[in-house]
N, C-alpha and C. Protein backbone atom coordinates (compact mmCIF):
# COMPACT_ATOMS: atom_id res chain seq x y z
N UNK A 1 -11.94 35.39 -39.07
CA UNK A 1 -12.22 34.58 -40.25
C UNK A 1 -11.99 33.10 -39.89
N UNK A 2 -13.27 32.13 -40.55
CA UNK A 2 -12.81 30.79 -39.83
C UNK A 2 -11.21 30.09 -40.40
N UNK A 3 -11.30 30.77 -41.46
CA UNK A 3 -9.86 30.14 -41.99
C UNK A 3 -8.60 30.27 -41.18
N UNK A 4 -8.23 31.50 -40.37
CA UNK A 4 -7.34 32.13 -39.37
C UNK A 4 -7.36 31.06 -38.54
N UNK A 5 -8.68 30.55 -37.81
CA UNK A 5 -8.99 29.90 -36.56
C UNK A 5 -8.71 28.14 -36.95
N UNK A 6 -8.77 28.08 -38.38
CA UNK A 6 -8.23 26.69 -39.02
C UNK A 6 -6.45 26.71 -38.84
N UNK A 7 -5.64 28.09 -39.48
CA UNK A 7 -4.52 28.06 -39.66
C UNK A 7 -4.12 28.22 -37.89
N UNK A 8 -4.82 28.47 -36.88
CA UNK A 8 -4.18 28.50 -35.35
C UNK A 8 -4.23 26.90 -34.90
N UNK A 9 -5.03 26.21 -35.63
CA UNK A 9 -5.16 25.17 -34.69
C UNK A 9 -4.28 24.24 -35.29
N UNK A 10 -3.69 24.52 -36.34
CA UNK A 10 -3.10 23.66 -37.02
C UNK A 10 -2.02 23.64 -36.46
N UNK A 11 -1.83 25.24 -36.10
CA UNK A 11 -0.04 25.29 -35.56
C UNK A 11 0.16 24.65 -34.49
N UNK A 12 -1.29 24.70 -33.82
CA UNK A 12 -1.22 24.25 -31.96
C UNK A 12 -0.72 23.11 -32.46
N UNK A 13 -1.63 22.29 -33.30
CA UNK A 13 -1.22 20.87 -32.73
C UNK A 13 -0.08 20.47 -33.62
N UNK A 14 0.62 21.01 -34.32
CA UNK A 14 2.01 21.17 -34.91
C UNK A 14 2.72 21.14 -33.84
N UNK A 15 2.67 22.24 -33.03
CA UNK A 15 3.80 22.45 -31.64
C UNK A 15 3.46 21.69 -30.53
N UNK A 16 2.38 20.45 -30.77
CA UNK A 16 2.45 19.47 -29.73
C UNK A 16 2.78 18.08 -30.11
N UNK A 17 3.18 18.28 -31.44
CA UNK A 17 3.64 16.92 -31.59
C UNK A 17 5.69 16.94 -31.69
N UNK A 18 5.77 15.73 -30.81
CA UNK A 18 7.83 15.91 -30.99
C UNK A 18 8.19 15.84 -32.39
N UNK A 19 7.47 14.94 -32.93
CA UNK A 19 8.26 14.43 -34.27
C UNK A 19 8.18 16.15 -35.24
N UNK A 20 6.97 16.68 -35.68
CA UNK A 20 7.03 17.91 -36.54
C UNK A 20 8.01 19.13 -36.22
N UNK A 21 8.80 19.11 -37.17
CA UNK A 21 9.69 19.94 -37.30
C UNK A 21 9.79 21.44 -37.88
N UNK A 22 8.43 21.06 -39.01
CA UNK A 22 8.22 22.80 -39.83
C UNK A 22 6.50 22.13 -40.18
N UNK A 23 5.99 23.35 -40.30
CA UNK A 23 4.49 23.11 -40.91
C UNK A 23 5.35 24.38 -42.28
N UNK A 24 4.73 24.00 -43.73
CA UNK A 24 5.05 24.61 -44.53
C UNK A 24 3.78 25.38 -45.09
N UNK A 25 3.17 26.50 -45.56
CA UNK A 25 1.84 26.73 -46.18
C UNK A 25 2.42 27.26 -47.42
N UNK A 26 1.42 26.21 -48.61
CA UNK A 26 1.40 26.29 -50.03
C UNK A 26 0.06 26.82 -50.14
N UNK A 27 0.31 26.85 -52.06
CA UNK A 27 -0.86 26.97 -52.43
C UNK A 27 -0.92 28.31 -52.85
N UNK A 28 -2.44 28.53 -53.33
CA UNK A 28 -3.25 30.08 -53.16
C UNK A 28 -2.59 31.11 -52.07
N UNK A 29 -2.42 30.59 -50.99
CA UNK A 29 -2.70 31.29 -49.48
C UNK A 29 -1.62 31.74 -49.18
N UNK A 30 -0.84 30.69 -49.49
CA UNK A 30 0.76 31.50 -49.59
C UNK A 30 1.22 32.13 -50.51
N UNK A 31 0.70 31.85 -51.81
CA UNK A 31 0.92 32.78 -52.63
C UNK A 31 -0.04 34.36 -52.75
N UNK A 32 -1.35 34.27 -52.30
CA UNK A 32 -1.93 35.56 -51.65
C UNK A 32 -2.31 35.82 -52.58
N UNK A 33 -2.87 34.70 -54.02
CA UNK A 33 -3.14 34.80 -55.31
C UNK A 33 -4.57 34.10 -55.25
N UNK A 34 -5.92 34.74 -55.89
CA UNK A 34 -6.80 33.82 -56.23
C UNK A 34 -6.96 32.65 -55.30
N UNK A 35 -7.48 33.77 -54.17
CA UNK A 35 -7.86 33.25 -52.75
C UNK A 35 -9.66 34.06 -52.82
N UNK A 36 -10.41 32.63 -52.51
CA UNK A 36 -11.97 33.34 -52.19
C UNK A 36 -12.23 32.55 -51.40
N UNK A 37 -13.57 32.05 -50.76
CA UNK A 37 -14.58 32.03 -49.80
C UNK A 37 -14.30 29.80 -49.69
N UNK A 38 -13.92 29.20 -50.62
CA UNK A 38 -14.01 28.24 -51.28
C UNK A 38 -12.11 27.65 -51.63
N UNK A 39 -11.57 28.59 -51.02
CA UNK A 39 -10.02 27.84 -51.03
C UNK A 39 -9.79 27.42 -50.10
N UNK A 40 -9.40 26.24 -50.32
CA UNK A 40 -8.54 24.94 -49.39
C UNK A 40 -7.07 25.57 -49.08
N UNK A 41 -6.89 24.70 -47.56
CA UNK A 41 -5.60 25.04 -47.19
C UNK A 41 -4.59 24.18 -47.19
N UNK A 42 -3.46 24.22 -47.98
CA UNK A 42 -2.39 23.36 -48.28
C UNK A 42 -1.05 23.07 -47.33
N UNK A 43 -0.53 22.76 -46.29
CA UNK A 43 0.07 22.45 -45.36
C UNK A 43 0.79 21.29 -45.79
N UNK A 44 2.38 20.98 -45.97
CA UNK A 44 3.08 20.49 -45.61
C UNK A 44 3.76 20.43 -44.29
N UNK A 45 3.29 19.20 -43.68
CA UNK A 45 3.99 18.30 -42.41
C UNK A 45 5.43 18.13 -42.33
N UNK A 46 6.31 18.68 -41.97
CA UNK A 46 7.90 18.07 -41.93
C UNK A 46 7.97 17.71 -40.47
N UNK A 47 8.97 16.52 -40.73
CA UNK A 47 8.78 15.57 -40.01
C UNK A 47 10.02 14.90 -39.51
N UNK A 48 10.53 14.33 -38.26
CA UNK A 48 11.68 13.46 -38.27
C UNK A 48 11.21 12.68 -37.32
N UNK A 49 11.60 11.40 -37.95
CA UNK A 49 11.92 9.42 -36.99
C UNK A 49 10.11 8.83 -37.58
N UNK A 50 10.11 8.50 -36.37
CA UNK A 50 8.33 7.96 -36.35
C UNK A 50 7.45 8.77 -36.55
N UNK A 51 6.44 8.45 -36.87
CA UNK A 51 4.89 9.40 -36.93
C UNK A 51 3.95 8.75 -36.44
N UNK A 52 3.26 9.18 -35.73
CA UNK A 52 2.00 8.73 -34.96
C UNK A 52 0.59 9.38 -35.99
N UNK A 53 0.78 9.76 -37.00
CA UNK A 53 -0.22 10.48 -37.18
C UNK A 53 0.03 10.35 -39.18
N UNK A 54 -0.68 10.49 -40.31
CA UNK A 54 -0.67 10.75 -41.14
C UNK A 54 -0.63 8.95 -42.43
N UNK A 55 -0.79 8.46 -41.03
CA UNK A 55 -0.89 6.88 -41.85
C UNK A 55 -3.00 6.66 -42.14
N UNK A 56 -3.43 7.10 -41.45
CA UNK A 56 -4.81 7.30 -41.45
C UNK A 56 -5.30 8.59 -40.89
N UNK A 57 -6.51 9.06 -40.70
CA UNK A 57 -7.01 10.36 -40.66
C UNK A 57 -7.75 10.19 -39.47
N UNK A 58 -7.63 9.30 -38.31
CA UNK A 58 -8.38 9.94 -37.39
C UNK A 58 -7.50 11.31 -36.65
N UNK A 59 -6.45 11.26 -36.70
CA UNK A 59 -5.49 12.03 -36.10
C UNK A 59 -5.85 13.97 -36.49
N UNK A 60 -6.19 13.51 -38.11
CA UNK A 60 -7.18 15.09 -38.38
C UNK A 60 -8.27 15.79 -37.38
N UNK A 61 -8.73 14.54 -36.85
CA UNK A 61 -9.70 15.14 -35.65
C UNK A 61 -9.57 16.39 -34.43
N UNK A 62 -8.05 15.83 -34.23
CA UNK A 62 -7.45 16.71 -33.26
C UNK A 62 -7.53 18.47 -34.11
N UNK A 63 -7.34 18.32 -34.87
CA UNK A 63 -7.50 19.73 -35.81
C UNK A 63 -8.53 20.58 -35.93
N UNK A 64 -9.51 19.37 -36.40
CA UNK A 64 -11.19 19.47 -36.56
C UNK A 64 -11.72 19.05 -37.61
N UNK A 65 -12.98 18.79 -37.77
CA UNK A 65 -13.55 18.08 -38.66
C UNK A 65 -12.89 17.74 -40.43
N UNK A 66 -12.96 16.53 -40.32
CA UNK A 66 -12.25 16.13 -41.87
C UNK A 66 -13.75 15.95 -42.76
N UNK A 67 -13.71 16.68 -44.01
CA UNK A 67 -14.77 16.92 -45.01
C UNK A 67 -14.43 16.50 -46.18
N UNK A 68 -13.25 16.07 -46.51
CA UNK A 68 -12.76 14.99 -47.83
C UNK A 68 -11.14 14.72 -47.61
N UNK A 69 -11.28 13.75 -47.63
CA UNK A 69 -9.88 12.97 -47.70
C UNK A 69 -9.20 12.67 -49.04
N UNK A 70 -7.40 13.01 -49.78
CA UNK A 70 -7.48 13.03 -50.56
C UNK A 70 -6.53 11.90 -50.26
N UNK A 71 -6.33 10.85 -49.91
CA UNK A 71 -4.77 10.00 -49.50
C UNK A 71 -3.75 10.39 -51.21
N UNK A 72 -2.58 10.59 -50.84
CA UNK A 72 -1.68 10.55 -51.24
C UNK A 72 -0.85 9.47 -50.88
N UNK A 73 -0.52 9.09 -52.26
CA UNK A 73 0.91 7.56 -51.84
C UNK A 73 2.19 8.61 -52.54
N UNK A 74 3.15 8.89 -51.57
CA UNK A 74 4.15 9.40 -52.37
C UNK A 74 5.68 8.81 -51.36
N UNK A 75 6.55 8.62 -52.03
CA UNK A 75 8.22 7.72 -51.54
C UNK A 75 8.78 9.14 -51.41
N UNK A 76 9.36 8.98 -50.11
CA UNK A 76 10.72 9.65 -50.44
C UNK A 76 11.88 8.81 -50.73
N UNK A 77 12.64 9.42 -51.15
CA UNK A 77 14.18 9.11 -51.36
C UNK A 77 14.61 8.34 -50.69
N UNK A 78 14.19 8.48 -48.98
CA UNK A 78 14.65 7.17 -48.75
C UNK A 78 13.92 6.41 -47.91
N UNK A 79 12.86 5.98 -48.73
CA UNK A 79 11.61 5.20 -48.83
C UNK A 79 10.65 5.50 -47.81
């Protein structure tokens, strides 16, 4: 299923970056609820120090093709 071959590549390049610490999967997919042909995959990045990646989207490339970008502005706690 291409979705499987989406959730492998994600991990690869999860386990090649130093800074990522956990990939988290939300959503539908993790919940294993009102999942069809047309669900998006929800991935939380955890992260420690710097990031090379998630300030702009060419870095999605490494993954594979980006088909809508949703930017999120969100603070943590400690900024």
């Amino acid at each position: 299923m291409m979705r499987n071959k989406l959730l492998e590549r994600i991990v690869a390049w999860g386990e090649e970056q130093a800074q990522v610490r956990a990939l988290v999967l939300e959503g539908s997919l993790a919940k294993q609820q009102g999942i069809d042909e047309l669900s998006d995959v929800d991935i939380n990045v955890w992260y420690e120090g710097e990031i090379s990646f998630g300030k702009t989207i060419p870095w999605l490339a490494d993954i594979g093709d980006v088909l809508i970008e949703n930017r999120l502005q969100m603070e943590t706690p400690a900024g």
